[in-house]
PDB file of N, CA and C in Angstrom:
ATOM      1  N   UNK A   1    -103.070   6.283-110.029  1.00  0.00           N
ATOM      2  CA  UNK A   1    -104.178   5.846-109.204  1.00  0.00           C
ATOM      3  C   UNK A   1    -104.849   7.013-108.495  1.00  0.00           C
ATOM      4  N   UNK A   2    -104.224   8.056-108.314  1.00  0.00           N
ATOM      5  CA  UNK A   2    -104.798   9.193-107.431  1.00  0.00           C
ATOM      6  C   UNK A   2    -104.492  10.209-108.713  1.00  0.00           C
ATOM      7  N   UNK A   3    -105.830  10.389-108.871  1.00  0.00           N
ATOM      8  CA  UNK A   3    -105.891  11.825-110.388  1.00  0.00           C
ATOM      9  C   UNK A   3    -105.569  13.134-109.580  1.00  0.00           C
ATOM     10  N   UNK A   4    -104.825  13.984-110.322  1.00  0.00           N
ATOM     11  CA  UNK A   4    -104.956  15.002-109.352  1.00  0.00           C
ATOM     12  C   UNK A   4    -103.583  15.330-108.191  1.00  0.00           C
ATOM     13  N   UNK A   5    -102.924  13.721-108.024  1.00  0.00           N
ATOM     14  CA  UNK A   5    -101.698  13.968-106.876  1.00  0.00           C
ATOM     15  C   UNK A   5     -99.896  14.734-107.662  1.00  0.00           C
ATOM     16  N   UNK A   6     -99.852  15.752-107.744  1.00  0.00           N
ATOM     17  CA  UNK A   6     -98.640  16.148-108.025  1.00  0.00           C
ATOM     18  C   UNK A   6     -97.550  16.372-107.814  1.00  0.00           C
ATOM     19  N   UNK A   7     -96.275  16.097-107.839  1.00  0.00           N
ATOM     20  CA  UNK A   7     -94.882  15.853-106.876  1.00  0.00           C
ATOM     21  C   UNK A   7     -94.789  17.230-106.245  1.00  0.00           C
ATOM     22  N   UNK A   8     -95.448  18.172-106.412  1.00  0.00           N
ATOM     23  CA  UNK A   8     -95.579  19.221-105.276  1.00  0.00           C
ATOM     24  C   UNK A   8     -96.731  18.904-104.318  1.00  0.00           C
ATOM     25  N   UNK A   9     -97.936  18.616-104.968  1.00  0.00           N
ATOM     26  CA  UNK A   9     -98.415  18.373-103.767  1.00  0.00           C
ATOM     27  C   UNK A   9     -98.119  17.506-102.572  1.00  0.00           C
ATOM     28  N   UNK A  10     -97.408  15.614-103.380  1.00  0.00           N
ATOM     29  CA  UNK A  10     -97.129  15.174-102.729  1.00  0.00           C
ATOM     30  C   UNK A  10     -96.041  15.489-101.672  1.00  0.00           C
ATOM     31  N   UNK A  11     -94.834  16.624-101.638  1.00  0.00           N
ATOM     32  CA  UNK A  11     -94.283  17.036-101.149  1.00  0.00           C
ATOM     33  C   UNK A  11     -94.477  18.072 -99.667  1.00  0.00           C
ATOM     34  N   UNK A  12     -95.816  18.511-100.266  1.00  0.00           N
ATOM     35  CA  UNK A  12     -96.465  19.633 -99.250  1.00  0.00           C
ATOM     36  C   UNK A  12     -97.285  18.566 -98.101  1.00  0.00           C
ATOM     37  N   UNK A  13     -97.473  17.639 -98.535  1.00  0.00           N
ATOM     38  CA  UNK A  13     -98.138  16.528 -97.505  1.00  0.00           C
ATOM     39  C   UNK A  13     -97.790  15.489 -97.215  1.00  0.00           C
ATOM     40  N   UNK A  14     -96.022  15.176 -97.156  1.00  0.00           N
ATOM     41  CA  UNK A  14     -95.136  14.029 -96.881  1.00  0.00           C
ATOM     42  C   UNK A  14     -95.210  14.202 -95.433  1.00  0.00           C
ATOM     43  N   UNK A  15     -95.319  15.302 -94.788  1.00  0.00           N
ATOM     44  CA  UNK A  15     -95.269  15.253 -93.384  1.00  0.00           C
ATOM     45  C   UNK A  15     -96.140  14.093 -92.433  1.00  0.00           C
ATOM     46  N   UNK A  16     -97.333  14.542 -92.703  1.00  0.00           N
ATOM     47  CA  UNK A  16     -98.427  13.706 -92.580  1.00  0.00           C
ATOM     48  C   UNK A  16     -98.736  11.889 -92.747  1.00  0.00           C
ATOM     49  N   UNK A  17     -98.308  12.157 -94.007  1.00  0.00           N
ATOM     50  CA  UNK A  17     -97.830  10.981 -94.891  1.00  0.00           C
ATOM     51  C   UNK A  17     -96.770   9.885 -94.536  1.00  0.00           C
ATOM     52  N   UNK A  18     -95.978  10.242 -94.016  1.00  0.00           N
ATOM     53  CA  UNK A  18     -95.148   9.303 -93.515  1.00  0.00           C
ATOM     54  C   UNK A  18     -95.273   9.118 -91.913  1.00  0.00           C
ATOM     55  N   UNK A  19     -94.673   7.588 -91.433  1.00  0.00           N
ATOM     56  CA  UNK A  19     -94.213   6.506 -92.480  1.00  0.00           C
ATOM     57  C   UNK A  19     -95.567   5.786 -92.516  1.00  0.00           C
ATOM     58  N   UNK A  20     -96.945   6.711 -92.503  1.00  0.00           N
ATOM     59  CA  UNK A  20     -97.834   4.981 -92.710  1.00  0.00           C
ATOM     60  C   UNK A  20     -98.246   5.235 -94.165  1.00  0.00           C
ATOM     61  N   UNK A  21     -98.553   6.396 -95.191  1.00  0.00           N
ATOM     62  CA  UNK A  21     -99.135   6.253 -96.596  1.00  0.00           C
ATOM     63  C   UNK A  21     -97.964   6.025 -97.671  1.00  0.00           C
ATOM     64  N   UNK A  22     -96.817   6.238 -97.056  1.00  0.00           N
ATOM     65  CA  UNK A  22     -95.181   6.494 -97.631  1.00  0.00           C
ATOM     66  C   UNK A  22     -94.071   5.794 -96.720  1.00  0.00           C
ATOM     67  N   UNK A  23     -93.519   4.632 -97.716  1.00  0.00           N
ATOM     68  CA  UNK A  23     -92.939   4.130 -96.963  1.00  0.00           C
ATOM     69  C   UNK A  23     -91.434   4.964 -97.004  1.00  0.00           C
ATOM     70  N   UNK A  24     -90.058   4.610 -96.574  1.00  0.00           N
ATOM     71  CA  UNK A  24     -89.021   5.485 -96.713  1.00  0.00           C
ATOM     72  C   UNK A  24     -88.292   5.780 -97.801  1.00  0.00           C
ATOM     73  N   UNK A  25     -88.571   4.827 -99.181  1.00  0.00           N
ATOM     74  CA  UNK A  25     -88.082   5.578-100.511  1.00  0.00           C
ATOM     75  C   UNK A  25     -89.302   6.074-101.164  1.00  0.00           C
ATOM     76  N   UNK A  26     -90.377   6.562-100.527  1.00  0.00           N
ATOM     77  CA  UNK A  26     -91.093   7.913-100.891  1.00  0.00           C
ATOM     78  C   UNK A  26     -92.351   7.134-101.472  1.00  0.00           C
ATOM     79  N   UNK A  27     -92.603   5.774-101.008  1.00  0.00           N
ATOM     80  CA  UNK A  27     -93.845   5.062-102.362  1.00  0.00           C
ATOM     81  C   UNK A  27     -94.976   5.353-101.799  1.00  0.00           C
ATOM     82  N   UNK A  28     -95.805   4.935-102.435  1.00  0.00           N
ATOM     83  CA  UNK A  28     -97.072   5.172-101.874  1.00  0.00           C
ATOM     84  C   UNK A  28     -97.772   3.833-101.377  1.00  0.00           C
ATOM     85  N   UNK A  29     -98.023   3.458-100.169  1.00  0.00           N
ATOM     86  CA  UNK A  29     -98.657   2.641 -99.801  1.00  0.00           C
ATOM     87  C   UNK A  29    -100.407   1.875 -99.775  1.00  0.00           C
ATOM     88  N   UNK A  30    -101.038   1.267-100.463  1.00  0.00           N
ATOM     89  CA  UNK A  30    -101.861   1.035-100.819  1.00  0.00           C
ATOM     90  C   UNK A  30    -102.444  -0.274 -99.753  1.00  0.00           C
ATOM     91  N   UNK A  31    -103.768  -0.414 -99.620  1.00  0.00           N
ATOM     92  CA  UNK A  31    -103.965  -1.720 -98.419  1.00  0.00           C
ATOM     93  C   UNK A  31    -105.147  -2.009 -98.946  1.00  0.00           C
ATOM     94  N   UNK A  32    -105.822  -2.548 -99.740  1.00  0.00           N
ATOM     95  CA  UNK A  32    -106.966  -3.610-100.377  1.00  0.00           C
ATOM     96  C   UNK A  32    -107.402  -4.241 -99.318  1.00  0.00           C
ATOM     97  N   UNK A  33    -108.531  -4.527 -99.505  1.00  0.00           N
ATOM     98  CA  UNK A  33    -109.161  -5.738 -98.769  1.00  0.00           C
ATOM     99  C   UNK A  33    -110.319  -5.949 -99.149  1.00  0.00           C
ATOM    100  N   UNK A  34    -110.596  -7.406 -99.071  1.00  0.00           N
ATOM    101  CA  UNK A  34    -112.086  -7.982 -99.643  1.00  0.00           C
ATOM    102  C   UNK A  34    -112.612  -8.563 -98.588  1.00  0.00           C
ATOM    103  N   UNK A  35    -113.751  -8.704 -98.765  1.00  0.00           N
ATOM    104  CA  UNK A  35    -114.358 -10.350 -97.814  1.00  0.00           C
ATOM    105  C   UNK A  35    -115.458 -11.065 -98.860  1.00  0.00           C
ATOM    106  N   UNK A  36    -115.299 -12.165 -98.618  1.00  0.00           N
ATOM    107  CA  UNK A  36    -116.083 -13.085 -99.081  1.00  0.00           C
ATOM    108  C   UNK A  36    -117.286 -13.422 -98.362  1.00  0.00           C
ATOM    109  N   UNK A  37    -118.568 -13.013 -98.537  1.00  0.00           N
ATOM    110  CA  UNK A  37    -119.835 -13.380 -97.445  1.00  0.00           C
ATOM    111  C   UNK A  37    -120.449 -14.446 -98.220  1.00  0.00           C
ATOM    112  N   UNK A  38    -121.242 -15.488 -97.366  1.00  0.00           N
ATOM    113  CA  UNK A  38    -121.700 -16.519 -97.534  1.00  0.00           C
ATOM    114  C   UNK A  38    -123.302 -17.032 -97.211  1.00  0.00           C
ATOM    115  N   UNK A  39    -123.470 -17.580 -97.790  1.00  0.00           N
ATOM    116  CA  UNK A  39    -124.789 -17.710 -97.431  1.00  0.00           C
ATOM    117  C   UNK A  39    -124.623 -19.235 -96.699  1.00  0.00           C
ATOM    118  N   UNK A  40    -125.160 -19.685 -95.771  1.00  0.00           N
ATOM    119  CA  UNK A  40    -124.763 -21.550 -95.553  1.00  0.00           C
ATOM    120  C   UNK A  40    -126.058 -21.947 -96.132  1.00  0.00           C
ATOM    121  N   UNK A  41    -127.064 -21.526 -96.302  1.00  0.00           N
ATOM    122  CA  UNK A  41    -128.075 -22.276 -97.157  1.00  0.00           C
ATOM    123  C   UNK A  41    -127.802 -22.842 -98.473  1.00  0.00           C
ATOM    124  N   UNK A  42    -127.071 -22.104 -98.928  1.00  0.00           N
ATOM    125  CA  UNK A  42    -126.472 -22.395-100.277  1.00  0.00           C
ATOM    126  C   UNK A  42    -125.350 -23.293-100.749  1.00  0.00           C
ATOM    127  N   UNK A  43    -125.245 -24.464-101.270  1.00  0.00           N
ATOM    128  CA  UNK A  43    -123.651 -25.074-101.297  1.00  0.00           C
ATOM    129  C   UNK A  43    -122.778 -24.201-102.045  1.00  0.00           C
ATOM    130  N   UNK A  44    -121.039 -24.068-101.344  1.00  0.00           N
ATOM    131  CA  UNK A  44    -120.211 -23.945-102.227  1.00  0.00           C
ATOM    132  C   UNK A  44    -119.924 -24.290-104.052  1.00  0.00           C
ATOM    133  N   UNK A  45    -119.717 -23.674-104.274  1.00  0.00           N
ATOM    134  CA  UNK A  45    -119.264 -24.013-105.828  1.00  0.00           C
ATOM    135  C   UNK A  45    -117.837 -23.840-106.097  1.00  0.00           C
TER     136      UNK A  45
END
């Protein structure tokens, strides 16, 4: 998912990184989010 991230780099920037992008067996933490906007003029479908 990240082109470019290498187990050295990731190593040189675990400091930083933990614990909010890396949880404690070393993963990488990811956080999505959508929203759904609406129009009310319009009915649901």
């Amino acid at each position: 998912m990240i082109t470019g991230l290498t187990p050295e780099l990731l190593v040189e920037n675990r400091g930083w990184m933990q614990p909010t992008a890396l949880d404690p067996a070393g993963m990488l933490r990811f956080c999505f989010q959508s929203y759904i906007v609406g129009n009310r003029h319009e009915a649901p479908t």
